[in-house]
N, C-alpha and C. Protein backbone atom coordinates (compact mmCIF):
# COMPACT_ATOMS: atom_id res chain seq x y z
N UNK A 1 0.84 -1.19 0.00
CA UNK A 1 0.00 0.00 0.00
C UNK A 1 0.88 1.25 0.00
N UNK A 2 0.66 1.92 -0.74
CA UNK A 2 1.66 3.29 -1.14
C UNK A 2 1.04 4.25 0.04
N UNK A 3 2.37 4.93 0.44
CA UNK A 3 1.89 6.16 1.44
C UNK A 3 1.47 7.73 0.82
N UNK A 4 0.48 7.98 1.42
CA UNK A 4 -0.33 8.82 1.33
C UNK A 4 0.83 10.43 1.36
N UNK A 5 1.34 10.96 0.42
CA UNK A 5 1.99 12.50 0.73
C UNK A 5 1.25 13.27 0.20
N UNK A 6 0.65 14.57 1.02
CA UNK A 6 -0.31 15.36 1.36
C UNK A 6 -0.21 16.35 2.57
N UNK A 7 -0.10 17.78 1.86
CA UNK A 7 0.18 18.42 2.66
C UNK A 7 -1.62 18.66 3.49
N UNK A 8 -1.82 18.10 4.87
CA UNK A 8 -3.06 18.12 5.11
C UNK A 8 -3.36 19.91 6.12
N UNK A 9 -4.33 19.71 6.04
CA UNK A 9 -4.95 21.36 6.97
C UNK A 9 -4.49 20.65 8.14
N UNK A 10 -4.07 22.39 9.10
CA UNK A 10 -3.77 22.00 10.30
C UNK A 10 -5.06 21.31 11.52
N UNK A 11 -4.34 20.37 12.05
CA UNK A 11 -5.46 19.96 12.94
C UNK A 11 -5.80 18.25 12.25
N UNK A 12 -5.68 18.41 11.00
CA UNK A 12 -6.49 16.95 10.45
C UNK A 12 -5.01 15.93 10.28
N UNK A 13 -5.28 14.79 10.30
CA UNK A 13 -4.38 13.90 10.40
C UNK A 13 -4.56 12.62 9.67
N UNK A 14 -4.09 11.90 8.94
CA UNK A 14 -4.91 10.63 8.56
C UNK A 14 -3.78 8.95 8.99
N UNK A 15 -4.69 8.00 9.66
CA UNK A 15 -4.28 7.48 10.29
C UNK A 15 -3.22 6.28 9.24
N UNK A 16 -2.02 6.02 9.41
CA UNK A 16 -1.45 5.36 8.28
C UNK A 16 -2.00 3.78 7.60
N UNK A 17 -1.94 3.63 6.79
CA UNK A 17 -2.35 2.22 6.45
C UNK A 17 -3.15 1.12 6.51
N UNK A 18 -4.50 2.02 6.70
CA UNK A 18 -5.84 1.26 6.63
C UNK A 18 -6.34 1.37 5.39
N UNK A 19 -7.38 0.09 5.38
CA UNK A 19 -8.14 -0.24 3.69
C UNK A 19 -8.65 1.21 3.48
N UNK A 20 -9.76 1.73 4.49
CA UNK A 20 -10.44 2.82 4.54
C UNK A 20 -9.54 4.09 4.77
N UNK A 21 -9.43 4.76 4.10
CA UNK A 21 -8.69 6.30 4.97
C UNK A 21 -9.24 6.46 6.10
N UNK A 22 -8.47 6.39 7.28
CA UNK A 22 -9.16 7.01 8.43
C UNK A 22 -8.56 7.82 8.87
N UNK A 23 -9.55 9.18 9.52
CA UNK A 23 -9.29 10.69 9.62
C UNK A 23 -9.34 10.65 11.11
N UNK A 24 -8.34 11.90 11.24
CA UNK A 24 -8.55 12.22 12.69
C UNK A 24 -8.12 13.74 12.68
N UNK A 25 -9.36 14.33 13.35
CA UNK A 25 -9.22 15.45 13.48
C UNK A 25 -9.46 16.00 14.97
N UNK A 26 -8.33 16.84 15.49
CA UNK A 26 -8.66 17.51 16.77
C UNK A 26 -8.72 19.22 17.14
N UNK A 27 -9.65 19.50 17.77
CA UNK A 27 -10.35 20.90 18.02
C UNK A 27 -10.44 21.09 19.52
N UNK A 28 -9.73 21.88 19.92
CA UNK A 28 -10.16 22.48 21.51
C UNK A 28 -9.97 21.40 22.33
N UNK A 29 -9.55 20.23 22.11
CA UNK A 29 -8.67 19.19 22.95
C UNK A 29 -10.02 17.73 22.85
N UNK A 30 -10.40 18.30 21.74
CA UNK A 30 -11.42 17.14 21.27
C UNK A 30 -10.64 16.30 20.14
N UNK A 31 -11.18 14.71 19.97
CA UNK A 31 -10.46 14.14 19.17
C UNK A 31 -11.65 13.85 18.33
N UNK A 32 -11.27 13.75 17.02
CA UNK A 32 -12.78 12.92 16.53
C UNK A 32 -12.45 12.21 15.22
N UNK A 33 -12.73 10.98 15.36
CA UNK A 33 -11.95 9.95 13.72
C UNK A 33 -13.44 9.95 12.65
N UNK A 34 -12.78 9.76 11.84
CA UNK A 34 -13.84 9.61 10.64
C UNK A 34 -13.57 8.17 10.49
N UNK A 35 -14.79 7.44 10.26
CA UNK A 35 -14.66 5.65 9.64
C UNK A 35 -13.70 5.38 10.53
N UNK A 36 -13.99 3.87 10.52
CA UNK A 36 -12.86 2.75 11.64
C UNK A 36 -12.43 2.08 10.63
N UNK A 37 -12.53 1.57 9.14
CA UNK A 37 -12.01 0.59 8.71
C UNK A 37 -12.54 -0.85 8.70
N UNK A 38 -11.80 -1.48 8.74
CA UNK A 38 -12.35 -3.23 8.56
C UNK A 38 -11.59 -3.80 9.85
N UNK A 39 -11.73 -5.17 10.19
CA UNK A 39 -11.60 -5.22 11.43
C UNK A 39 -9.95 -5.16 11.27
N UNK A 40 -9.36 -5.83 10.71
CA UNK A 40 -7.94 -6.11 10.58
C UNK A 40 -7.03 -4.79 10.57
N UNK A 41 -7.73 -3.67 10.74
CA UNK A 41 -7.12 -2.15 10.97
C UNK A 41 -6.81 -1.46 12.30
N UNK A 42 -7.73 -2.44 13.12
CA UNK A 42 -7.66 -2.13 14.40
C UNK A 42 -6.47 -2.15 15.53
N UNK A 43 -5.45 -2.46 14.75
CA UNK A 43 -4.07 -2.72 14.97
C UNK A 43 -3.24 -1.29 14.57
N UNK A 44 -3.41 -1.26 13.85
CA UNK A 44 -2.83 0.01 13.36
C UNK A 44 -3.65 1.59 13.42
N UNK A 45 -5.18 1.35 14.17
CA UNK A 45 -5.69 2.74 14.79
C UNK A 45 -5.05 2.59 16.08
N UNK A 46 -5.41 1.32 16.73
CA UNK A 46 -4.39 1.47 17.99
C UNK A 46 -3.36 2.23 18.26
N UNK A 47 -2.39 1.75 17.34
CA UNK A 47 -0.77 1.89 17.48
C UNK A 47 -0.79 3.49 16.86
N UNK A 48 -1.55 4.27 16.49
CA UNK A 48 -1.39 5.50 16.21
C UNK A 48 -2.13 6.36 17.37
N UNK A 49 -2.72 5.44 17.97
CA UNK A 49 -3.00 6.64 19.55
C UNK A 49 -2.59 6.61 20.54
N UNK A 50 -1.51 5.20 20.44
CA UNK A 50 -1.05 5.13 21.49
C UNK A 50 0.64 5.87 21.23
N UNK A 51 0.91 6.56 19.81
CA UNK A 51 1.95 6.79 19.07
C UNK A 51 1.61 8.30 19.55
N UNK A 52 0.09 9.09 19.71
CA UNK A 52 0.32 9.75 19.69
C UNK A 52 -0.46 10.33 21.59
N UNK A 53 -0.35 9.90 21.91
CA UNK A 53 -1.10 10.48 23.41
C UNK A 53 -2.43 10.44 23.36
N UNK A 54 -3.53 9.78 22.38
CA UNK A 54 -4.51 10.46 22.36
C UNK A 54 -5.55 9.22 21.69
N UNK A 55 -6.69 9.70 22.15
CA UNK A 55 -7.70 8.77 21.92
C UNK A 55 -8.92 9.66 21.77
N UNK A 56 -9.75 8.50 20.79
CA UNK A 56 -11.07 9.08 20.05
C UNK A 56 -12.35 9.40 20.78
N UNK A 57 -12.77 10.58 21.13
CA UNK A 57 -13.97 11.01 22.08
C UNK A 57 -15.28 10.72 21.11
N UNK A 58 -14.77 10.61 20.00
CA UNK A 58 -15.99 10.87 18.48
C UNK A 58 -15.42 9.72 17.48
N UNK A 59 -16.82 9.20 16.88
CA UNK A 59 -16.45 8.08 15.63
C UNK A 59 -17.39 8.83 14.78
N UNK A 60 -17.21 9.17 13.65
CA UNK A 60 -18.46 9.35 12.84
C UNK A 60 -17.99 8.54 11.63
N UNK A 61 -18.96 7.99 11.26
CA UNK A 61 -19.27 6.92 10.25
C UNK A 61 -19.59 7.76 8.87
N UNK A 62 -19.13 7.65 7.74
CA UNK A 62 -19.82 8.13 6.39
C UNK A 62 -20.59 6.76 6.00
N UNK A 63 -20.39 5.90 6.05
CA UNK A 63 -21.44 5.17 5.69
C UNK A 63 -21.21 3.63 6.47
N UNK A 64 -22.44 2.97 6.37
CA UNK A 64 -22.72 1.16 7.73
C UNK A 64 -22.39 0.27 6.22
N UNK A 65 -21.11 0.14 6.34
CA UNK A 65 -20.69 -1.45 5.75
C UNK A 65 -19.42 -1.81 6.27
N UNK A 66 -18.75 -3.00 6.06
CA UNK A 66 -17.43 -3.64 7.19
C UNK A 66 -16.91 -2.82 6.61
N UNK A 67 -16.27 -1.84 5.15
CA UNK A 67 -14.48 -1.09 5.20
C UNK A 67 -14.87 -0.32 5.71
N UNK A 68 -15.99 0.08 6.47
CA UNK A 68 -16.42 1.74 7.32
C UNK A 68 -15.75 1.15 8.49
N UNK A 69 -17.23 -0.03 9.41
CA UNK A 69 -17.04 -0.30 10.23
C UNK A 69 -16.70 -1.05 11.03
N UNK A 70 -15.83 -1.82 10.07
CA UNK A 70 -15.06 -3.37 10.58
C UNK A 70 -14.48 -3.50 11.60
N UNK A 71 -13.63 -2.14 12.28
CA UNK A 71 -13.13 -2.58 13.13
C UNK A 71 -13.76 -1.49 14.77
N UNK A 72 -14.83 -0.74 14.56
CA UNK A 72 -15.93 0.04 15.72
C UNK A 72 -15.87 -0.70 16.73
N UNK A 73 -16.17 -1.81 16.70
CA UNK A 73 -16.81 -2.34 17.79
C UNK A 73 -15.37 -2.81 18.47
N UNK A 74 -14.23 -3.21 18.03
CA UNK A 74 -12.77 -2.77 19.14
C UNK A 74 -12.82 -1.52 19.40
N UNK A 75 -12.84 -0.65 18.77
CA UNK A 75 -12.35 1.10 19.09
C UNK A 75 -13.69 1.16 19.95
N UNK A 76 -14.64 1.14 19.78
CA UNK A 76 -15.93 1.44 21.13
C UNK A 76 -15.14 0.76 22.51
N UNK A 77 -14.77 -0.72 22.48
CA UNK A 77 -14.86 -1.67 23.59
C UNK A 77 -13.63 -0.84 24.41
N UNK A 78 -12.62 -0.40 23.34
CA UNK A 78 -11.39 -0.14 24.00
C UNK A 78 -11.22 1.37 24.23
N UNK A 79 -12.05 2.12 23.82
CA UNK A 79 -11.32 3.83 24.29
C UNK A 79 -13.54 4.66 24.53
N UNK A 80 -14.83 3.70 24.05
CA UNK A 80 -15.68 4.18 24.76
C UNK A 80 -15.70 5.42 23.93
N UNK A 81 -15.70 5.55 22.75
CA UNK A 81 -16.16 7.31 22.34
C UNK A 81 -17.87 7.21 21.76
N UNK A 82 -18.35 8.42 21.63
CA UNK A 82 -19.54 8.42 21.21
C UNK A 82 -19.57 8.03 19.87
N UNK A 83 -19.94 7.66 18.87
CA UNK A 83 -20.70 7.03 17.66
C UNK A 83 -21.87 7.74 17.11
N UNK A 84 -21.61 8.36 15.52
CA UNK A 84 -22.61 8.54 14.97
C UNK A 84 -22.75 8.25 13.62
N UNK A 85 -23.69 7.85 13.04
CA UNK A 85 -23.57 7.20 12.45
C UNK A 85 -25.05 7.49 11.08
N UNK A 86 -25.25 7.62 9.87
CA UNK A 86 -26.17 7.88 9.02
C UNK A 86 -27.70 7.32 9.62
N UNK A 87 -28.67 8.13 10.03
CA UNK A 87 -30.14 7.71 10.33
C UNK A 87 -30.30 6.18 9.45
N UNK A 88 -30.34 6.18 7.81
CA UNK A 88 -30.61 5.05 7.60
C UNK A 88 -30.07 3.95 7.66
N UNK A 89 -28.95 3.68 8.18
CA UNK A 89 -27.67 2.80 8.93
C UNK A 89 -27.95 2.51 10.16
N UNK A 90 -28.71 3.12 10.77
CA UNK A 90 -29.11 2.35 12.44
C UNK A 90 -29.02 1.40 12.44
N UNK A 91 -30.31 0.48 12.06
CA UNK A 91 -30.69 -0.45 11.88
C UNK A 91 -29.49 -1.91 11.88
N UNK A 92 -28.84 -1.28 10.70
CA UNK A 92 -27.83 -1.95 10.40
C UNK A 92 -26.43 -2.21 11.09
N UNK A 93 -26.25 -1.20 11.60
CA UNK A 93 -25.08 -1.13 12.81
C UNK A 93 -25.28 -1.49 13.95
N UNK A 94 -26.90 -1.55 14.46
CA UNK A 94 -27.26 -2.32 15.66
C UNK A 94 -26.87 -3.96 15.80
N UNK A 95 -27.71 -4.47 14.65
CA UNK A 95 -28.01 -6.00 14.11
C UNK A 95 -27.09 -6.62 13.18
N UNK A 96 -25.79 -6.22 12.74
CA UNK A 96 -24.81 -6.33 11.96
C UNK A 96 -25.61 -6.27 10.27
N UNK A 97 -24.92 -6.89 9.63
CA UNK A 97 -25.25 -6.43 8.12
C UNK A 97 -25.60 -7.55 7.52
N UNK A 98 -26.43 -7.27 6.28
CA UNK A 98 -27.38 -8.06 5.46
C UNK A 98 -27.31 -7.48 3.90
N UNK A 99 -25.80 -8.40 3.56
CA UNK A 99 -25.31 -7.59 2.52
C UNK A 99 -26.24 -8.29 1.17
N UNK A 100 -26.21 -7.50 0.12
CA UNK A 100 -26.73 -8.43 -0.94
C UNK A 100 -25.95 -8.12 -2.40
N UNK A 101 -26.24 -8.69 -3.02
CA UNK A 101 -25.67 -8.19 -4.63
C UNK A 101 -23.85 -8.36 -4.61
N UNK A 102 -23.43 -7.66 -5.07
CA UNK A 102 -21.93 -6.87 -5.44
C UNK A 102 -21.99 -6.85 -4.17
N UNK A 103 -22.36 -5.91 -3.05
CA UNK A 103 -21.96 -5.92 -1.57
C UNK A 103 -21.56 -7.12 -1.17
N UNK A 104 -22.55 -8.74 -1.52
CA UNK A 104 -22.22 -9.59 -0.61
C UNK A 104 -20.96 -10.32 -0.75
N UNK A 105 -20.85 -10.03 -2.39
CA UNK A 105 -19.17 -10.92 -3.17
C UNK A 105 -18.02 -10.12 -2.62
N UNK A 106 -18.56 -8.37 -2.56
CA UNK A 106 -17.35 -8.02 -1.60
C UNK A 106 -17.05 -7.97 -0.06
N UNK A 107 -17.87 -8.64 0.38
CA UNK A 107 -17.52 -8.75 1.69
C UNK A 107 -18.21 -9.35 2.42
N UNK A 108 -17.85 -11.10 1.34
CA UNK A 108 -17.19 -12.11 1.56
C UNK A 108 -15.85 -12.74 2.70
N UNK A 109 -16.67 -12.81 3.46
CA UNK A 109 -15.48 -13.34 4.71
C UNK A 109 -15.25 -12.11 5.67
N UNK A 110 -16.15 -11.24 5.55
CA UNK A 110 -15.53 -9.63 6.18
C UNK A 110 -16.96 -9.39 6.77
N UNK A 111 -16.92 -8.97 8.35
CA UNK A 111 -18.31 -8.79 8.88
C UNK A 111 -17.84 -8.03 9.74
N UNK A 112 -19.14 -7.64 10.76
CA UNK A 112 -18.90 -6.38 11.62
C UNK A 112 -19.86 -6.68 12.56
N UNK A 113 -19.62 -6.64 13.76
CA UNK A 113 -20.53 -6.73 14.90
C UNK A 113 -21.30 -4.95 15.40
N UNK A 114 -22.61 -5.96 15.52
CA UNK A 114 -23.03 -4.94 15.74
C UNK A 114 -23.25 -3.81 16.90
N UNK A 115 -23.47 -2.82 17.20
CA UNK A 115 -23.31 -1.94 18.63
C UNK A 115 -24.35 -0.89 18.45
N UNK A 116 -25.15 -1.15 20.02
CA UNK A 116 -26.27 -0.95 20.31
C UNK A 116 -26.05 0.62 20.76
N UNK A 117 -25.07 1.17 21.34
CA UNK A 117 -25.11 2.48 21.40
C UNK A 117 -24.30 3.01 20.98
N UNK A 118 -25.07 4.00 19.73
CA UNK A 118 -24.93 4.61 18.61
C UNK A 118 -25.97 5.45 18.47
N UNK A 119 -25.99 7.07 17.68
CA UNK A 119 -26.85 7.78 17.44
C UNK A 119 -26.79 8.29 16.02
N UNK A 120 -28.23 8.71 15.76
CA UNK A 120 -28.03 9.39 14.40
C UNK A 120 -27.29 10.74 14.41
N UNK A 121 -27.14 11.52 13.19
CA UNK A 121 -26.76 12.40 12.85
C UNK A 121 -27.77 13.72 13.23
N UNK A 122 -28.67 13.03 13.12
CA UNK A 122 -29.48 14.44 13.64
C UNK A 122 -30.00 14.67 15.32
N UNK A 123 -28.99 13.84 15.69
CA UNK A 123 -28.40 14.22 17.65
C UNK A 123 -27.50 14.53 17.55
N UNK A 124 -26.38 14.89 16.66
CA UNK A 124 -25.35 15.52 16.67
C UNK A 124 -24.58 16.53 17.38
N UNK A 125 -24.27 16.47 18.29
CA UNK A 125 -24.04 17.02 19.23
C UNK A 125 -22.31 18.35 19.25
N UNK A 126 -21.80 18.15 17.59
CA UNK A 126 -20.71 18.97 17.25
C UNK A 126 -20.87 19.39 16.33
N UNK A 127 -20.75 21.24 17.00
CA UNK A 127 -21.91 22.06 16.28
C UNK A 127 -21.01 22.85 14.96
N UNK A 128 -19.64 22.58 14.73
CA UNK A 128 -18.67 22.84 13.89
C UNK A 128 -18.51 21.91 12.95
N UNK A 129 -19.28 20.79 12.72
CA UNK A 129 -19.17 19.94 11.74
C UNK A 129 -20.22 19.92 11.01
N UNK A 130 -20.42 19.84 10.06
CA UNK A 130 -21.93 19.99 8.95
C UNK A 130 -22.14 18.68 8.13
N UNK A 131 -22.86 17.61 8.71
CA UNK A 131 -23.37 16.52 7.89
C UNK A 131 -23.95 16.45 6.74
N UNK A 132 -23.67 15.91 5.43
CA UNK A 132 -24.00 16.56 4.28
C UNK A 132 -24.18 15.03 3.41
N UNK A 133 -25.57 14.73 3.33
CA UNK A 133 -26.12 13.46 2.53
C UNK A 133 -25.77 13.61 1.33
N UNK A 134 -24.61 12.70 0.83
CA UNK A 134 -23.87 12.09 -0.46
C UNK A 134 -24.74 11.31 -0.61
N UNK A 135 -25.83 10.50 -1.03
CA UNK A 135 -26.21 9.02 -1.59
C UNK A 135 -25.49 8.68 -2.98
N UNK A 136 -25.06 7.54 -3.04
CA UNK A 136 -24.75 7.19 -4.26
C UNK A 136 -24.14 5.60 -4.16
N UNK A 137 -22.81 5.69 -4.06
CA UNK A 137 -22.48 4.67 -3.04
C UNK A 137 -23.46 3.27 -2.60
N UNK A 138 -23.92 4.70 -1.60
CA UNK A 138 -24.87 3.16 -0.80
C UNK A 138 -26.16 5.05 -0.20
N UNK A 139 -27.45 4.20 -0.24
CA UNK A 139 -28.21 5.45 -0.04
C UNK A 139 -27.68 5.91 1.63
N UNK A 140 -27.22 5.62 2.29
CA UNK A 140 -26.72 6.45 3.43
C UNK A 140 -26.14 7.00 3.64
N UNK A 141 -25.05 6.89 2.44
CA UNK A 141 -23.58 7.67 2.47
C UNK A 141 -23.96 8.97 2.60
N UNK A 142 -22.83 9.62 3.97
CA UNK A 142 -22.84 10.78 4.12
C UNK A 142 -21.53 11.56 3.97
N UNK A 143 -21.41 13.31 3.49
CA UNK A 143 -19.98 13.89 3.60
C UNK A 143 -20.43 14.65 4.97
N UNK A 144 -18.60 14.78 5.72
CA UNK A 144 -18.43 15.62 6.67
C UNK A 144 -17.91 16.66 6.61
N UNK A 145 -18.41 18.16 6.26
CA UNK A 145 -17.88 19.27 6.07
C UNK A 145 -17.20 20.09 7.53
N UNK A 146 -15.83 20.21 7.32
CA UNK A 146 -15.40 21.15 8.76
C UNK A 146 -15.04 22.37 7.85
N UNK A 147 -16.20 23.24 7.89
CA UNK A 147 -16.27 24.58 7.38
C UNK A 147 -14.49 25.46 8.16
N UNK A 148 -14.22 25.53 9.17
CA UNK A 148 -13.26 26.52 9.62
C UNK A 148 -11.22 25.85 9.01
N UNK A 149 -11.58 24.78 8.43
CA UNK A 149 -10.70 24.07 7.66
C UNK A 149 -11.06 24.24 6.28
N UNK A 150 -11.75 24.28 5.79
CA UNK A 150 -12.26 24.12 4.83
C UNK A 150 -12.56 22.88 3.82
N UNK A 151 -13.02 21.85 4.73
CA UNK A 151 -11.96 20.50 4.17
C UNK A 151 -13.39 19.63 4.49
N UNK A 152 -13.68 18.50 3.38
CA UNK A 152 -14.72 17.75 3.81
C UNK A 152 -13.98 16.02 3.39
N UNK A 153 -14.75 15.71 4.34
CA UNK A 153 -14.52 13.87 4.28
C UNK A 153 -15.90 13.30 3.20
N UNK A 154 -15.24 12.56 2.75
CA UNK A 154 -16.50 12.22 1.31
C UNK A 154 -16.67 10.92 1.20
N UNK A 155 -16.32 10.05 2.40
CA UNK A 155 -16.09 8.80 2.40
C UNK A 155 -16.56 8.16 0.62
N UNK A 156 -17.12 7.63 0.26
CA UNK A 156 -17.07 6.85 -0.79
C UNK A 156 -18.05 7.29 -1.88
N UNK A 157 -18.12 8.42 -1.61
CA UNK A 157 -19.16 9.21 -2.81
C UNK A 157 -18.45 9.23 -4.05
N UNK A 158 -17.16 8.98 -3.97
CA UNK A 158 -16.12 9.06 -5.54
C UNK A 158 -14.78 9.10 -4.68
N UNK A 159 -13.88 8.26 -5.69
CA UNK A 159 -12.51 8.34 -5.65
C UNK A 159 -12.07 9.86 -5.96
N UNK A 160 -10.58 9.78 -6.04
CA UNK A 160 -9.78 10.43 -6.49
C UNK A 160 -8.49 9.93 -7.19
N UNK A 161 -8.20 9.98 -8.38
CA UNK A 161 -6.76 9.55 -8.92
C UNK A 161 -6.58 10.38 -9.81
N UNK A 162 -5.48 11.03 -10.00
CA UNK A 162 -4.59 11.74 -10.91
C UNK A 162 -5.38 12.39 -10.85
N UNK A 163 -6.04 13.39 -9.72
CA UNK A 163 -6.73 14.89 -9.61
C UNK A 163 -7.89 14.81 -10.14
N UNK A 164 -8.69 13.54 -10.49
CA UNK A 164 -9.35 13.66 -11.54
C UNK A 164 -10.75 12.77 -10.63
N UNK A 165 -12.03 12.70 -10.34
CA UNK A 165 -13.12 12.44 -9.63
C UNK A 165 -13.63 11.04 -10.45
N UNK A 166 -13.95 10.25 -9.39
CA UNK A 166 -13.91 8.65 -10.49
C UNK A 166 -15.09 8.40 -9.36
N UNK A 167 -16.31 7.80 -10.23
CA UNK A 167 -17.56 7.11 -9.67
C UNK A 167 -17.28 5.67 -10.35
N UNK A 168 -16.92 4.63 -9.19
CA UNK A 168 -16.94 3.57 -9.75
C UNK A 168 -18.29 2.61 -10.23
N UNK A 169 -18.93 2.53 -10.85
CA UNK A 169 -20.45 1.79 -11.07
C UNK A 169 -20.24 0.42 -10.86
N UNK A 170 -19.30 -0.52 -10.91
CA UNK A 170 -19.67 -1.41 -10.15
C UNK A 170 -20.19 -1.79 -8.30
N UNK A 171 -19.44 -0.79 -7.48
CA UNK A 171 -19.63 -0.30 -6.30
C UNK A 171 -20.28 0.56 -6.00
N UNK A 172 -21.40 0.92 -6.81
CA UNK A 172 -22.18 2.19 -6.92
C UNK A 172 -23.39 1.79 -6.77
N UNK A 173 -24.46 1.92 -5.94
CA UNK A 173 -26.05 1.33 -5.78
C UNK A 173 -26.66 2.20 -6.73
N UNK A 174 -26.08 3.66 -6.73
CA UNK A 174 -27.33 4.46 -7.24
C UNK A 174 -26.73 5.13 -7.93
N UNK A 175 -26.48 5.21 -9.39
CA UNK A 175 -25.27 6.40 -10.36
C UNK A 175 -26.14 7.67 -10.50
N UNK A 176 -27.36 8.03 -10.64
CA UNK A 176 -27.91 9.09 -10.78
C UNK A 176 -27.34 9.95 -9.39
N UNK A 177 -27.92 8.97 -8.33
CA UNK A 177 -27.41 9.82 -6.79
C UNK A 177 -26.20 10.40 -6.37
N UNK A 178 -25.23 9.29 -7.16
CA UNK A 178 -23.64 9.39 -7.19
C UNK A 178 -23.42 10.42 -8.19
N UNK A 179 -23.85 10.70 -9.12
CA UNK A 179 -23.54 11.68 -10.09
C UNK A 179 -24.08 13.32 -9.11
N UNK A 180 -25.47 13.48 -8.58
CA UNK A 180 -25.59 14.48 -8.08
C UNK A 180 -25.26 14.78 -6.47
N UNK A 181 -24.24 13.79 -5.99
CA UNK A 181 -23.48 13.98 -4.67
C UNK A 181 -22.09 14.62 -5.29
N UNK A 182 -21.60 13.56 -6.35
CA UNK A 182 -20.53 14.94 -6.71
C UNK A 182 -20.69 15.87 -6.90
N UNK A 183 -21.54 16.47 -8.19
CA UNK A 183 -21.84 17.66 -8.27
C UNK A 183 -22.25 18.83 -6.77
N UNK A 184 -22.78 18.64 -5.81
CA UNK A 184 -22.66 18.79 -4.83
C UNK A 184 -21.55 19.32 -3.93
N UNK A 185 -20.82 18.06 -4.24
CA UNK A 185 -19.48 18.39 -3.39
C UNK A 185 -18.36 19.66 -4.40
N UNK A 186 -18.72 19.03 -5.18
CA UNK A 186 -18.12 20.04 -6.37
C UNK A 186 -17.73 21.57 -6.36
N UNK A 187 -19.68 21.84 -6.17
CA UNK A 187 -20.09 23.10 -5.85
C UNK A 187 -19.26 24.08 -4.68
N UNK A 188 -19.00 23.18 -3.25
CA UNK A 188 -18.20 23.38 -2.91
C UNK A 188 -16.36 24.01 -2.79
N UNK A 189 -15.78 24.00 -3.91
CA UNK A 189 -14.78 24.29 -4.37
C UNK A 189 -14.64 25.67 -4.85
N UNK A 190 -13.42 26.26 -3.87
CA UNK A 190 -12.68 25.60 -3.28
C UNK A 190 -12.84 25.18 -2.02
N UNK A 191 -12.08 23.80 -2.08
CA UNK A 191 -12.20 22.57 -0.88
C UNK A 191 -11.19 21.48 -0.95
N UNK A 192 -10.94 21.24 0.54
CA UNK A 192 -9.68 20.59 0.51
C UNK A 192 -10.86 18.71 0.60
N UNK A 193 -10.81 18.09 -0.80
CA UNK A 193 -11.48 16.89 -0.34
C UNK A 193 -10.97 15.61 -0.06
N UNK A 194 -11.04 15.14 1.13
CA UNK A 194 -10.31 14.01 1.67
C UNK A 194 -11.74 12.84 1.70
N UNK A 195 -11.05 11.86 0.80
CA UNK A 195 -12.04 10.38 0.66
C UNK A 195 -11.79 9.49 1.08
N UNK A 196 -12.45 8.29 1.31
CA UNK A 196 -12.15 7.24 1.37
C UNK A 196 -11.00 6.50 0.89
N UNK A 197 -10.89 6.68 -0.34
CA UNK A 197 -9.96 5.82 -1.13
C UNK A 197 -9.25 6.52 -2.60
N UNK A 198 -8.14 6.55 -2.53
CA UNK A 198 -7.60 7.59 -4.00
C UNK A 198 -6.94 9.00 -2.70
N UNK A 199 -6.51 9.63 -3.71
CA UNK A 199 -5.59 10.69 -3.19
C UNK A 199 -6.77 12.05 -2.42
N UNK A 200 -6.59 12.45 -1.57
CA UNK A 200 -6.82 14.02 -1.18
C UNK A 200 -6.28 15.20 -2.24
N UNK A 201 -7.75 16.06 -2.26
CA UNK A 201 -7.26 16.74 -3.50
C UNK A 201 -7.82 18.20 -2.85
N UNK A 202 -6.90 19.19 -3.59
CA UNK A 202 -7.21 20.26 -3.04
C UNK A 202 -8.11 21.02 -4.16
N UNK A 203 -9.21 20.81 -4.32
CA UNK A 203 -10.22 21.59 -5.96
C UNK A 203 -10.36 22.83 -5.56
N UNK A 204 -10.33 23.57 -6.96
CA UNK A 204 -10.25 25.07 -6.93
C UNK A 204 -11.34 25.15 -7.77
């Protein structure tokens, strides 16, 4: 896995060498990660908080499938932060997952236990972050805008490679939705956009 070089906004951090990009951003002595990854990552969120003094008060989820949340339910058991997670993902993050189609061939052998305390997005309780419904993906997918950075997390609404915005349609439930979540995020620009998967790009 190639390392990520990126000059990131101050404050944001991204944790090294998980399937999922996972973000960590801290404010006023608050910590807060974006996505956990798959379970087999949970080794290496560890070893970066214990690398750095610091542990997660906040999980927010962009979207309920195992490369989000494979490895939550260690990071809940072991550091206890609050969880939030897309309204239509409850369900699913309570009772683990009920994959079907393309979802189920990819994740094949890859599951996620489920955890009962968790809240939606609209208890949100951090009033500097702006939840912003991407569907495309998967209809829950959500972006996380930190307006005073200028910088949003886009978990899997579209890649990034060679600067250039990639909707993959095989991994895509909904291409109309996915087409008008980019545009969306788009609109936005300039914006520093950090994804799931593919490079962080700074659009002007």
């Amino acid at each position: 896995m190639s390392k990520i070089v990126f000059n990131f906004p101050e404050t944001i951090d991204m944790i090294p060498g998980t399937v999922v990009h996972t973000y960590v951003l801290k404010r006023n002595g608050t910590t807060i990660q974006i996505d956990a990854g798959i379970q087999a990552d949970f080794n290496k969120i560890m070893d970066y908080y214990s690398a750095t003094g610091s542990s997660p008060d906040y999980v927010l989820i962009t979207a309920v499938d195992y490369i989000h949340v494979g490895a939550l339910r260690d990071i809940y058991d072991t550091y206890n932060p609050k969880i939030y997670v897309p309204k239509r993902g409850m369900g699913t993050m309570k009772n683990g997952p009920k994959l079907k189609g393309i979802l189920e061939i990819e994740g094949k052998g890859l599951r996620f236990e489920g955890i009962q305390h968790v809240y939606s997005y609209n208890k949100m309780e951090i009033d500097f972050l702006e939840v912003i419904d991407t569907p495309g993906y998967s209809q829950d997918n959500v972006s996380i805008y930190y307006k005073e950075k200028n910088a949003i997390f886009v978990g899997d609404a579209f890649t990034i490679k060679r600067k250039k915005f990639k909707i993959d349609p095989m991994f895509t439930q909904n291409m109309e939705d996915a087409r008008e979540s980019l545009h969306k995020i788009k609109d936005l620009c300039p914006v520093t956009i950090l994804p799931s998967h593919g490079e962080p790009y700074n659009c002007s």
